[in-house]
C-alpha atoms as a PDB file:
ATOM      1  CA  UNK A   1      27.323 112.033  -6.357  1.00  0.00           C
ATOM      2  CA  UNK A   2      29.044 114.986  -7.615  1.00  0.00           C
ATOM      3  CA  UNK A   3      31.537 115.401 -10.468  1.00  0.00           C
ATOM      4  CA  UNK A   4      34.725 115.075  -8.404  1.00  0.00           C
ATOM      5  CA  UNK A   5      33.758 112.103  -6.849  1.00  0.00           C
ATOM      6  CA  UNK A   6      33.083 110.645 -10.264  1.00  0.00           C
ATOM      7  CA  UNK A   7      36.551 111.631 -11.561  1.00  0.00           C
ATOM      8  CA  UNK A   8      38.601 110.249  -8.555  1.00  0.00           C
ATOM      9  CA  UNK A   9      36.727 106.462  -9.358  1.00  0.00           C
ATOM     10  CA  UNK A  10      38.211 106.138 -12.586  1.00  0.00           C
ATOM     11  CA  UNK A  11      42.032 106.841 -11.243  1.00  0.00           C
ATOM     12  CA  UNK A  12      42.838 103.566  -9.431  1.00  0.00           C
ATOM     13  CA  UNK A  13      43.624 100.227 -11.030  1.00  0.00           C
ATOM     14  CA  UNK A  14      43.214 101.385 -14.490  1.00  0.00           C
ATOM     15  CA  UNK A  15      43.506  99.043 -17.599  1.00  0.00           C
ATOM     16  CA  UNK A  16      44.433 101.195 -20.819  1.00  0.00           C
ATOM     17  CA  UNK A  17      44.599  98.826 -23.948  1.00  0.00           C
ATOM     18  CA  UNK A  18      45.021 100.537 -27.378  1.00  0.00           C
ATOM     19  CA  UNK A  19      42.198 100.685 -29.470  1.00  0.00           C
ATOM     20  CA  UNK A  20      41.643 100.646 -33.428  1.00  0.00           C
ATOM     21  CA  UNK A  21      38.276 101.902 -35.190  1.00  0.00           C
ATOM     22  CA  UNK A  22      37.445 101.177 -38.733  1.00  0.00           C
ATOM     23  CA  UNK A  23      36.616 103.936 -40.679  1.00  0.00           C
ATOM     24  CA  UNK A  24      33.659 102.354 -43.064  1.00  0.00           C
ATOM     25  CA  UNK A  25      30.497 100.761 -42.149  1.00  0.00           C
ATOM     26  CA  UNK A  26      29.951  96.998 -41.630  1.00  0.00           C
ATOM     27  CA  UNK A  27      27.874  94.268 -41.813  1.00  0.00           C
ATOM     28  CA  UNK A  28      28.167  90.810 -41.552  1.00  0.00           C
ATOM     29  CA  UNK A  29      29.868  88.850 -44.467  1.00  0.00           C
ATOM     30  CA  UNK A  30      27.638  85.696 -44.124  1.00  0.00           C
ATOM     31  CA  UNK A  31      24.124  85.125 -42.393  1.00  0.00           C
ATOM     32  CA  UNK A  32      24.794  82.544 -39.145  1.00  0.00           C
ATOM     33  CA  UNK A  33      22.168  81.931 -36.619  1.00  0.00           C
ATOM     34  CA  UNK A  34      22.097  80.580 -32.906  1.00  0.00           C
ATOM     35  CA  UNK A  35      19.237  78.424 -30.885  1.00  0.00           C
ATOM     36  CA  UNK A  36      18.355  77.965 -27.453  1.00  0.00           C
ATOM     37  CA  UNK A  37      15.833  78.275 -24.649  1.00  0.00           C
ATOM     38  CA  UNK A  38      14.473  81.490 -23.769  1.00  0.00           C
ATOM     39  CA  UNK A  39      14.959  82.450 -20.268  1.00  0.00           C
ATOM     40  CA  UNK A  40      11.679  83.759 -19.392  1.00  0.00           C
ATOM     41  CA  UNK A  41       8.970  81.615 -21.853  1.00  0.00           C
ATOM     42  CA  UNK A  42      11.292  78.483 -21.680  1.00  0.00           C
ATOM     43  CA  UNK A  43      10.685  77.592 -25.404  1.00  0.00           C
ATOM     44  CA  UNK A  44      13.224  77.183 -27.807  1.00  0.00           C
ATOM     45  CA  UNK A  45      14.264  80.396 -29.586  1.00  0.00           C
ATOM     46  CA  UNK A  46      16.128  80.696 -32.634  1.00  0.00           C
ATOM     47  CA  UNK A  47      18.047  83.718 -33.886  1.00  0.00           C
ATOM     48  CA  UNK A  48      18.836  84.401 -37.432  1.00  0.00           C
ATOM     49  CA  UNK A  49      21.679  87.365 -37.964  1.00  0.00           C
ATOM     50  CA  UNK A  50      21.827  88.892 -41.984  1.00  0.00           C
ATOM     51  CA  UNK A  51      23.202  91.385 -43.559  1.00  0.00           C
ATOM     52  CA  UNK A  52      22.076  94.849 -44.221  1.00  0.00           C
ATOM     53  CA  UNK A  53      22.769  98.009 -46.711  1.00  0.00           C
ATOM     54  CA  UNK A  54      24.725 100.408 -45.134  1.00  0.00           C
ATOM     55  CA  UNK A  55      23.110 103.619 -42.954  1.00  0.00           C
ATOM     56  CA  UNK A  56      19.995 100.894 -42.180  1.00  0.00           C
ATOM     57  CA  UNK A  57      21.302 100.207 -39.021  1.00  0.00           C
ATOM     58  CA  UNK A  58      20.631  96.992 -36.501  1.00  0.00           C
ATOM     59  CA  UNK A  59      16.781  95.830 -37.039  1.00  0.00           C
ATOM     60  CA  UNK A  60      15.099  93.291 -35.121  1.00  0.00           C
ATOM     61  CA  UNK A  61      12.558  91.762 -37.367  1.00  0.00           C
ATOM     62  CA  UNK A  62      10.050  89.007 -35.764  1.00  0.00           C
ATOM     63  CA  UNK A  63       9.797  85.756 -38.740  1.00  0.00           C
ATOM     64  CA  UNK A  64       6.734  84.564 -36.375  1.00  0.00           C
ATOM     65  CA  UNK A  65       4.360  87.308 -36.584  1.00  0.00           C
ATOM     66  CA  UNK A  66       2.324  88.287 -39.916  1.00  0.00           C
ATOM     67  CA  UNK A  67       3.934  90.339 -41.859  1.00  0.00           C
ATOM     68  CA  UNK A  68       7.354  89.881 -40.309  1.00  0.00           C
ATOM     69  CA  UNK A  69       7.238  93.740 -38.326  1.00  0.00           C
ATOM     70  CA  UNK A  70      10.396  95.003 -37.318  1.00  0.00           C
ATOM     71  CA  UNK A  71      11.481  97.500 -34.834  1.00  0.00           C
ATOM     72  CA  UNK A  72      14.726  99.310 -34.839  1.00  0.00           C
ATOM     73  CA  UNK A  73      17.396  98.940 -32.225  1.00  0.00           C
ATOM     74  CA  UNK A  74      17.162 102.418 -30.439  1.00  0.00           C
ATOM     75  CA  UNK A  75      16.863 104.123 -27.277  1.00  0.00           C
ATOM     76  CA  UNK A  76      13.233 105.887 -28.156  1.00  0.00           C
ATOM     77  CA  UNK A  77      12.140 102.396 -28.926  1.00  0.00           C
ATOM     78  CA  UNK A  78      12.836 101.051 -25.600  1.00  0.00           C
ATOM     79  CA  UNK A  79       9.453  99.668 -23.681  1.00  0.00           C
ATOM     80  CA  UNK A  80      10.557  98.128 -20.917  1.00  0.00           C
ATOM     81  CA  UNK A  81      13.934  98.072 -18.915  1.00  0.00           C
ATOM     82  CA  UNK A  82      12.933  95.298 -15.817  1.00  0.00           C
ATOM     83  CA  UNK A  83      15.123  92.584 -16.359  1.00  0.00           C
ATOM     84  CA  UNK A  84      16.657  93.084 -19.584  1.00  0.00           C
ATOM     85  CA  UNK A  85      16.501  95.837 -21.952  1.00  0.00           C
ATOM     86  CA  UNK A  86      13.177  95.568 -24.482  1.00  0.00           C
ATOM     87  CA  UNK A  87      12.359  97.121 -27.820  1.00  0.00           C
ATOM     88  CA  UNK A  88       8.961  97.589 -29.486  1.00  0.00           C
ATOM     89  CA  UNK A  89       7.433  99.343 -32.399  1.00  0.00           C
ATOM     90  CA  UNK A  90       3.660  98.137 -32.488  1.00  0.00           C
ATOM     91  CA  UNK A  91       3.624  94.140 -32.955  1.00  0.00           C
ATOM     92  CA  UNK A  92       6.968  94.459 -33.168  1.00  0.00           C
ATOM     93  CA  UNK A  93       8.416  93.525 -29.774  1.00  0.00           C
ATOM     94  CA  UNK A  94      11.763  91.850 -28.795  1.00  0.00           C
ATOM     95  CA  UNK A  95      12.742  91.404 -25.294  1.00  0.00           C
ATOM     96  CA  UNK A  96      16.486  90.871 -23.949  1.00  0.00           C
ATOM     97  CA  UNK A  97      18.534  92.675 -26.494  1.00  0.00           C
ATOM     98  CA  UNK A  98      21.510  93.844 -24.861  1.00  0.00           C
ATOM     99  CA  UNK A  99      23.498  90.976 -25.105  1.00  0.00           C
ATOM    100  CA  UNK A 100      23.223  90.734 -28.762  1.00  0.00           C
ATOM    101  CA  UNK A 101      23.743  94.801 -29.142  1.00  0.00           C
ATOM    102  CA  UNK A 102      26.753  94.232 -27.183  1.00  0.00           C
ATOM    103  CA  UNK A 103      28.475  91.832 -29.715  1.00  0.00           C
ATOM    104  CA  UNK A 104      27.463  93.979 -32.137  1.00  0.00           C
ATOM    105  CA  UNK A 105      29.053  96.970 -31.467  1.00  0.00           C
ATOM    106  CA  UNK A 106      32.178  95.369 -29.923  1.00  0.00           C
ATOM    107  CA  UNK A 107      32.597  93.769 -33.111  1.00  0.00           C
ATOM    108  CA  UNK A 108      31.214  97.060 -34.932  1.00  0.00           C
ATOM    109  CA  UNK A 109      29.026  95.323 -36.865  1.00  0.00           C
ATOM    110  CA  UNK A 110      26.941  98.727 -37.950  1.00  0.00           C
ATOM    111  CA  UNK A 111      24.392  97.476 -40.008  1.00  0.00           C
ATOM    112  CA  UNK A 112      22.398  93.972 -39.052  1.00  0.00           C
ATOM    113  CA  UNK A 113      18.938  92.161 -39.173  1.00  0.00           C
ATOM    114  CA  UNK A 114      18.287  90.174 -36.413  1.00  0.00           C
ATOM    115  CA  UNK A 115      15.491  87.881 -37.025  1.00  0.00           C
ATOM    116  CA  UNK A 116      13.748  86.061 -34.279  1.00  0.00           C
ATOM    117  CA  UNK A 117      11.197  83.341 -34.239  1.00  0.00           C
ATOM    118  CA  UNK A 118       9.249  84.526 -31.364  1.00  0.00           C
ATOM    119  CA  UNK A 119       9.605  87.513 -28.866  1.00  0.00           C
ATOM    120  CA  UNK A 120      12.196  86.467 -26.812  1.00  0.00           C
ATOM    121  CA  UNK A 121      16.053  85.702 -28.018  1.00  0.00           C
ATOM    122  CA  UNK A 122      17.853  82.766 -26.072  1.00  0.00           C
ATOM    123  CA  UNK A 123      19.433  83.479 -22.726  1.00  0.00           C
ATOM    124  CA  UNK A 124      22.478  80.888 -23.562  1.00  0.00           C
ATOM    125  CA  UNK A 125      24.375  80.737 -21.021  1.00  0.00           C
ATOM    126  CA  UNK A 126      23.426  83.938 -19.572  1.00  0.00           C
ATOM    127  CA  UNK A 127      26.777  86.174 -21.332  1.00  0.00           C
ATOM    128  CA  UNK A 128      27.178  87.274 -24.711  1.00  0.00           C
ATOM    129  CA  UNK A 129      29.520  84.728 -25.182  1.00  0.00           C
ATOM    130  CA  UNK A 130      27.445  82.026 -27.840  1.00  0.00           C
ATOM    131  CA  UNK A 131      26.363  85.510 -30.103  1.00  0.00           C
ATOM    132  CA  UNK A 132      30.103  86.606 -29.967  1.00  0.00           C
ATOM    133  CA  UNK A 133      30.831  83.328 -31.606  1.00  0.00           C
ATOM    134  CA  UNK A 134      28.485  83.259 -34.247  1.00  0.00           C
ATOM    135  CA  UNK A 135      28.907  86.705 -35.328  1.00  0.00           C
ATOM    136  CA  UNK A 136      32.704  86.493 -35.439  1.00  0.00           C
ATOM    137  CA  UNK A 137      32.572  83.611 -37.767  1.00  0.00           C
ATOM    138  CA  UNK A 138      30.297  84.817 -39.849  1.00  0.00           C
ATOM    139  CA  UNK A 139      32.831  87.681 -40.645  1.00  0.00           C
ATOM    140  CA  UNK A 140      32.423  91.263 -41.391  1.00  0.00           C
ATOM    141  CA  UNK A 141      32.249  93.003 -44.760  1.00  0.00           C
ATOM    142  CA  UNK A 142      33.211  96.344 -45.340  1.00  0.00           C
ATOM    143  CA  UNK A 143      30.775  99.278 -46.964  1.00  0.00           C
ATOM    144  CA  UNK A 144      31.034 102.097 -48.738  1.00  0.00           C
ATOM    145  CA  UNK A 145      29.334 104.309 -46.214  1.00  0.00           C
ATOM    146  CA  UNK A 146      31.859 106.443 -43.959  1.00  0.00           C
ATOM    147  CA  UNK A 147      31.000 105.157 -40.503  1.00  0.00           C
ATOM    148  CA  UNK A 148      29.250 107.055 -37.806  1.00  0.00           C
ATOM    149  CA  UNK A 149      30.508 107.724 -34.221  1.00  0.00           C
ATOM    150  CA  UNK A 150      29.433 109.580 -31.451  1.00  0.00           C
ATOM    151  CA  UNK A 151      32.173 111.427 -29.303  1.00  0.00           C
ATOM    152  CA  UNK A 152      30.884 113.943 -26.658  1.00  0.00           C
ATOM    153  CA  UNK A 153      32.720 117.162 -27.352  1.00  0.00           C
ATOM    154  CA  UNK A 154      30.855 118.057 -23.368  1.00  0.00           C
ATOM    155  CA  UNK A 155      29.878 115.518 -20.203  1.00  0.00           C
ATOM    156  CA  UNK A 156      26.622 114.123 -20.353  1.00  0.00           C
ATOM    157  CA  UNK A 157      24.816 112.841 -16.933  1.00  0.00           C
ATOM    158  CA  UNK A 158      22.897 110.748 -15.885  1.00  0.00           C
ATOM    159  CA  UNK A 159      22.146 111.191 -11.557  1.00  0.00           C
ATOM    160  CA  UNK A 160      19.577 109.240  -9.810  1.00  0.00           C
ATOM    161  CA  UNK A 161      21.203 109.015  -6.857  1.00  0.00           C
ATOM    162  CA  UNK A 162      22.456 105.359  -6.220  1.00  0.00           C
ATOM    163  CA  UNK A 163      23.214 104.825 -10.442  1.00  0.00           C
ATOM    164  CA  UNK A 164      25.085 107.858 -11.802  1.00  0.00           C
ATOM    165  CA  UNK A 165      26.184 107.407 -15.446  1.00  0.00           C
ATOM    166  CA  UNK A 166      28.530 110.241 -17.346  1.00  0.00           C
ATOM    167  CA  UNK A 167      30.148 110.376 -20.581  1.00  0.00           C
ATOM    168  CA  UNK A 168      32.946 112.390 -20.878  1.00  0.00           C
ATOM    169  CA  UNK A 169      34.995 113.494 -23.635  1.00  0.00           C
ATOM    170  CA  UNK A 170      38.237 111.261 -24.083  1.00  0.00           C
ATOM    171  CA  UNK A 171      41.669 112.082 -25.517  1.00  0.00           C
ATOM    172  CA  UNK A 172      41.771 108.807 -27.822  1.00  0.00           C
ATOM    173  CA  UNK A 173      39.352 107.537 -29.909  1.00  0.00           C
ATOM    174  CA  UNK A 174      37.640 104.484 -28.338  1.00  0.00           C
ATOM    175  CA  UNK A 175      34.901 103.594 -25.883  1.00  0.00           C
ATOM    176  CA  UNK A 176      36.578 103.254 -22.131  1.00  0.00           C
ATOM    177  CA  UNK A 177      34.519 102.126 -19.251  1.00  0.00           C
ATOM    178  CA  UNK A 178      35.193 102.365 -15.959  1.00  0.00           C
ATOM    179  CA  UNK A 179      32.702 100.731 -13.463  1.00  0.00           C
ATOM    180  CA  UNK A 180      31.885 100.108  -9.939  1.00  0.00           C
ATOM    181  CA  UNK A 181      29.374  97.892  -8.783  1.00  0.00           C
ATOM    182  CA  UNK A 182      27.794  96.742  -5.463  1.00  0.00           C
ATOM    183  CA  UNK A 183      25.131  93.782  -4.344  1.00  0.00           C
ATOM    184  CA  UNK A 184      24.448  92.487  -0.930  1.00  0.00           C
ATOM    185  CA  UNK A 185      25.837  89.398  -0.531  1.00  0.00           C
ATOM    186  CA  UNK A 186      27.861  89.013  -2.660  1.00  0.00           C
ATOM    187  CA  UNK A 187      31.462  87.787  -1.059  1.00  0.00           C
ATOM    188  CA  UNK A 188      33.764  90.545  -3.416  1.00  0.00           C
ATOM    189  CA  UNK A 189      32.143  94.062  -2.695  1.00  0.00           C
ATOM    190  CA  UNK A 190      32.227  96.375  -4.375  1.00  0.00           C
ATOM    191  CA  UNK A 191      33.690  95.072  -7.504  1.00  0.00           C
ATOM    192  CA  UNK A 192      35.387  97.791 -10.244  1.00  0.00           C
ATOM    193  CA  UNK A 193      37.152  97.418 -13.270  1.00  0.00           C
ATOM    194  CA  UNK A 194      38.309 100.125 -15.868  1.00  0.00           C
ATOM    195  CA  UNK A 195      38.536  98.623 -19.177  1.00  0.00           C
ATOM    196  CA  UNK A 196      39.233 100.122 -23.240  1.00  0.00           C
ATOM    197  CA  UNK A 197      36.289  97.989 -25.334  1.00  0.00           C
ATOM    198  CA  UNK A 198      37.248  96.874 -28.756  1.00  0.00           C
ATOM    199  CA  UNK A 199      37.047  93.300 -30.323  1.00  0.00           C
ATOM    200  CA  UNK A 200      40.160  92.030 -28.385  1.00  0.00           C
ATOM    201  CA  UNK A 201      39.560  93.150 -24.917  1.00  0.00           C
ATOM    202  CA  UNK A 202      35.671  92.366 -25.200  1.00  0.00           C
ATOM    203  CA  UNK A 203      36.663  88.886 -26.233  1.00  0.00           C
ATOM    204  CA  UNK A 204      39.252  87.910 -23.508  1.00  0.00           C
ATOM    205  CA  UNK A 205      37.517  90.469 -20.797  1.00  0.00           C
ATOM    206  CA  UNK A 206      33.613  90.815 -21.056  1.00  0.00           C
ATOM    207  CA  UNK A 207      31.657  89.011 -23.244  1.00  0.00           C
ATOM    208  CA  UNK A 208      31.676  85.629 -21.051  1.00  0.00           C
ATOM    209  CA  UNK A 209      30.411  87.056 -17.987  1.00  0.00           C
ATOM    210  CA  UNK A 210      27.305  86.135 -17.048  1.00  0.00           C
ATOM    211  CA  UNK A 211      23.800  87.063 -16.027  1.00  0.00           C
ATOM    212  CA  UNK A 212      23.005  87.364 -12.111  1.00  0.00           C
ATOM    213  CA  UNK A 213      20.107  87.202  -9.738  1.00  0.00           C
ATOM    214  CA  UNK A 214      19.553  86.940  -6.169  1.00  0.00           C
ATOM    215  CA  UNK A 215      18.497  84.344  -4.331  1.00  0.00           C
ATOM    216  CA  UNK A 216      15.562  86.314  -2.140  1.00  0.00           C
ATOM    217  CA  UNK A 217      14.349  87.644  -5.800  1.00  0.00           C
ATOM    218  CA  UNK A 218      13.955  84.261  -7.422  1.00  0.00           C
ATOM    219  CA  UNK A 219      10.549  83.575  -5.660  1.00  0.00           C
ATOM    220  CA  UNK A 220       9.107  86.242  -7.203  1.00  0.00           C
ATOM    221  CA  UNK A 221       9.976  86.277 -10.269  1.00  0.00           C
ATOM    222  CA  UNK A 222       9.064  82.125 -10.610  1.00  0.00           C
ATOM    223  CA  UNK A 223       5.231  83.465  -8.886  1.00  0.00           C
ATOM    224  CA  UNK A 224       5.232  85.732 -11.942  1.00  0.00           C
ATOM    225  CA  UNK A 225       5.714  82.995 -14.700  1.00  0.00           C
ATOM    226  CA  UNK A 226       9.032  83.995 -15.381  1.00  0.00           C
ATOM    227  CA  UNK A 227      12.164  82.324 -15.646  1.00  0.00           C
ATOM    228  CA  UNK A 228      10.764  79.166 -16.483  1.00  0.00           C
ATOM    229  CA  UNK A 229      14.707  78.513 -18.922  1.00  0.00           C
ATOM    230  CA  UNK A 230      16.805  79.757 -16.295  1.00  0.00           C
ATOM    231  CA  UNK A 231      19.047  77.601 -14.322  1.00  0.00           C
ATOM    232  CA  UNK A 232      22.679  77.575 -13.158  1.00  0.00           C
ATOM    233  CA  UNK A 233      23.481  77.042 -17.192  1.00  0.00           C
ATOM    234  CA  UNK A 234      22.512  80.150 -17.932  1.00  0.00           C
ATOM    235  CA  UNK A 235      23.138  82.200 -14.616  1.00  0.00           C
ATOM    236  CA  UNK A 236      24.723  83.318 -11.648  1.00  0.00           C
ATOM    237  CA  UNK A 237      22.725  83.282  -7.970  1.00  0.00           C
ATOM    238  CA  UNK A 238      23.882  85.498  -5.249  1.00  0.00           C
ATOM    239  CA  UNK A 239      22.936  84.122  -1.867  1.00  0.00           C
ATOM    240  CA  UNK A 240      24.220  84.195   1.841  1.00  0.00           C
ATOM    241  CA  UNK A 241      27.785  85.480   0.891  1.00  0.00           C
ATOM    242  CA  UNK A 242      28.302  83.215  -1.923  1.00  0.00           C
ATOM    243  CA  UNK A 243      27.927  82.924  -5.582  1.00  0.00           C
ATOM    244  CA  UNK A 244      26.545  79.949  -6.714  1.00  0.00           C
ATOM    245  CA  UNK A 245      26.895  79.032 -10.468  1.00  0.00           C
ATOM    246  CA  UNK A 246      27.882  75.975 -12.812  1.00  0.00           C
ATOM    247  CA  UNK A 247      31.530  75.399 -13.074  1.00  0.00           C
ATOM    248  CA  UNK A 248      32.958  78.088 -11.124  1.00  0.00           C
ATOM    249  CA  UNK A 249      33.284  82.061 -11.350  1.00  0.00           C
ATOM    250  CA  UNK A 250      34.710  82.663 -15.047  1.00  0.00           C
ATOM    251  CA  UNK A 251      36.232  85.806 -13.583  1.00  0.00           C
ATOM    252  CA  UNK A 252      37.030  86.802  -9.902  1.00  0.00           C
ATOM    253  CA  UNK A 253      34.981  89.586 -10.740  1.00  0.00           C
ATOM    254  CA  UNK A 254      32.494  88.357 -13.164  1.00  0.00           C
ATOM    255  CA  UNK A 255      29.610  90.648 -11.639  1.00  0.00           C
ATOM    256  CA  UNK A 256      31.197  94.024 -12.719  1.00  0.00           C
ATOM    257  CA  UNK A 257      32.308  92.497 -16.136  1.00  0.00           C
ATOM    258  CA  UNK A 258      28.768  91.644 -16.488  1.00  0.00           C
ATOM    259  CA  UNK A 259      27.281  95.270 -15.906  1.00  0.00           C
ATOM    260  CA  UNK A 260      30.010  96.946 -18.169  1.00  0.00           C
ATOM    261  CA  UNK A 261      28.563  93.935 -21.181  1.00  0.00           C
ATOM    262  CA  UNK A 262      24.911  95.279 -20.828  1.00  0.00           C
ATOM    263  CA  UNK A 263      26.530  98.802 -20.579  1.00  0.00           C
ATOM    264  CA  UNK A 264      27.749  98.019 -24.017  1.00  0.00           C
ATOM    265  CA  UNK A 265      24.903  97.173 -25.473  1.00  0.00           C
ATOM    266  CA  UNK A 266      22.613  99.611 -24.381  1.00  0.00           C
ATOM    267  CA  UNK A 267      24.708 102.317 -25.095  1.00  0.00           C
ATOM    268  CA  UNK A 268      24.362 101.002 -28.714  1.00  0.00           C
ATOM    269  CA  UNK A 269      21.297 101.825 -28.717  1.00  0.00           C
ATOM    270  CA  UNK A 270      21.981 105.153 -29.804  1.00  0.00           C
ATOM    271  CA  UNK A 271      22.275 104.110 -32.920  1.00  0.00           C
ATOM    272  CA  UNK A 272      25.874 104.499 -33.996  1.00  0.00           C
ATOM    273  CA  UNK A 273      29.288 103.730 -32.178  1.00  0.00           C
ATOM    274  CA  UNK A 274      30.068 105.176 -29.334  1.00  0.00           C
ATOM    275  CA  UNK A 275      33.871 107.228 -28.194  1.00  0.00           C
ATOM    276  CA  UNK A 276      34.407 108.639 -24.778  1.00  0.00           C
ATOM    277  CA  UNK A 277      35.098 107.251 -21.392  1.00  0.00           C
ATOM    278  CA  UNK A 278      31.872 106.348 -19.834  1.00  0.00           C
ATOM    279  CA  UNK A 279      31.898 106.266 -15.811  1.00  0.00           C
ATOM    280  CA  UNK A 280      29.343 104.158 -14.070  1.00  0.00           C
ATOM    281  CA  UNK A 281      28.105 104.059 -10.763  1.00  0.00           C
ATOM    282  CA  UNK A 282      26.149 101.052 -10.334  1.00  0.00           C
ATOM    283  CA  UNK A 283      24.695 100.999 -13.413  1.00  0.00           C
ATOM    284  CA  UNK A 284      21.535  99.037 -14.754  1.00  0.00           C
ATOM    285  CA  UNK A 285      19.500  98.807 -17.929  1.00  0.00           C
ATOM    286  CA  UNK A 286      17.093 101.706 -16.604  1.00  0.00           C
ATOM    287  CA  UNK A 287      20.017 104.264 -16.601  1.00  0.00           C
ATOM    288  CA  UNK A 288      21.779 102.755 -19.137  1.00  0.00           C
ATOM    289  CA  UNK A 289      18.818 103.349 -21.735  1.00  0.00           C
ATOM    290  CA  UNK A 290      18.815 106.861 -20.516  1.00  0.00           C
ATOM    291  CA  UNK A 291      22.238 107.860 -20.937  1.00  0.00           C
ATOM    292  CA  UNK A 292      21.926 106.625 -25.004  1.00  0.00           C
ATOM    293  CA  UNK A 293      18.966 108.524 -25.137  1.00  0.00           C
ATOM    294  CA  UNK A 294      20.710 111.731 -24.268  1.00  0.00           C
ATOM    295  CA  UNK A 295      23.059 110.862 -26.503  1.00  0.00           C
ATOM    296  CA  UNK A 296      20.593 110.859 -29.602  1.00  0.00           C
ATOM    297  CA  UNK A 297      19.616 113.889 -28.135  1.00  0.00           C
ATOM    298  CA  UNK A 298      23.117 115.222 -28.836  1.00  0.00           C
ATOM    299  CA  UNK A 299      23.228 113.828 -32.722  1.00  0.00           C
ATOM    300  CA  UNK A 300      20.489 115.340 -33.674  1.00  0.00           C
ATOM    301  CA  UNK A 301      21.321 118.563 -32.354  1.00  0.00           C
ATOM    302  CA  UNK A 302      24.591 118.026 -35.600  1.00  0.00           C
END
């Protein structure tokens, strides 16, 4: 896909909402914590958010091993990107972080531990939705430290044929998304949305969209041990022209809202917030990780 094609997705339907960045570093003003099952293991998983001195950035730190190792939330940390986006450093290994990144930097939250009581966070109810919560009540606090963006001054791509990803350089300063997504089956194809993140829009817009799977791809994945938490609590199944889930579709198109919530996240894996207007082709958390590592690429060439 070349870089016309790209520009003429991003100039139908568009949804421009006015964005507002702080200009010091956060963390949160009170620890809060959230429990559930894990999606994969199917044991009960409790998370623990604190608070953290400025420029430390968001740690994950895992209570259940000795000597509590921790691992950094960043792209070069990244082990694994099948079915969820992974972290490691040695022991140190937490699987299924982009939901949590994803409140994080929508509520720019800059500076976070995240402790966890085994290696695998709680799937919830499959969104971002039940971290959101916790981490808005808990509050924010201010710090001293001058906060630190990245805003491509040049576009960055990512091709692989069937995912392209590109950053481009945009005239305000906020993160914009504009996405297009498409999966057999499924009875609204392809599904797009254009969208300015910040705290309000990722509230009303993103961060209850939920996790998705199709149907021919759940054998496999139960003859591999896995998803021995998930049910229609905690996701969405695409099968025979239909979406199955519990309750109804929280959004007609709750499948592209989705992507752009793990887009968030990942991309926070570059370590600090992210400006520019990010266009994604079918995206996933393979690319995804990619495109923030060419972004810390780009810092440390400051």
């Amino acid at each position: 896909m070349n870089y016309i094609t790209i520009l003429d997705i991003y100039k139908k339907n568009q949804v421009i909402i006015t964005d507002f960045f702080m200009s010091k570093q956060n963390t949160l003003r009170q620890s809060t914590f959230y429990s559930g099952i894990a999606l994969h293991t199917g044991v009960r998983s409790t998370l623990r958010f604190l608070a953290s001195d400025a420029n430390s950035g968001i740690t994950f730190r895992r209570v259940d091993l000795p000597g509590k190792p921790e691992v950094r939330a960043l792209a070069n940390k990244v082990v694994d990107v099948r079915r969820g986006t992974t972290i490691g450093d040695g022991a140190a290994v937490a699987h299924t972080v982009e939901h949590i990144m994803a409140s994080l930097h929508a509520l720019n939250i800059d500076n976070a531990v995240v402790e966890m009581d085994g290696p695998e966070p709680p799937i919830a109810d499959g969104s971002s939705l039940p971290f959101w919560q916790v981490l808005k009540a808990a509050g924010t606090v201010e710090q001293a430290a001058e906060a630190d963006y990245f805003t491509p001054d040049k576009p960055l791509f990512v091709d692989a044929g069937v995912t392209t990803l590109v950053i481009l350089p945009c005239e305000e300063p906020q993160l914009r998304i504009s996405c297009t997504t498409s999966f057999k089956g499924c009875p609204i194809d392809p599904q797009y949305l254009d969208i300015v993140i910040n705290a309000e829009t990722f509230d009303s817009d993103i961060c209850g969209a939920r996790t998705f799977v199709n149907y021919g791809d759940l054998g496999q994945l139960l003859a591999m041990g896995l998803c021995k938490g998930g049910s229609l609590d905690n996701a969405e199944i695409i099968h025979d022209g239909a979406i199955i889930c519990k309750d109804g579709l929280r959004y007609e198109n709750e499948i592209v809202r989705h992507k752009i919530l793990d887009l968030v996240g990942d991309l926070y894996l570059c370590g600090r917030r992210v400006n520019g207007h990010v266009i994604a082709v079918k995206p996933g958390h393979h690319r995804n990780v990619e495109l923030a590592g060419l972004i810390m690429q780009e810092i440390a060439k400051q």
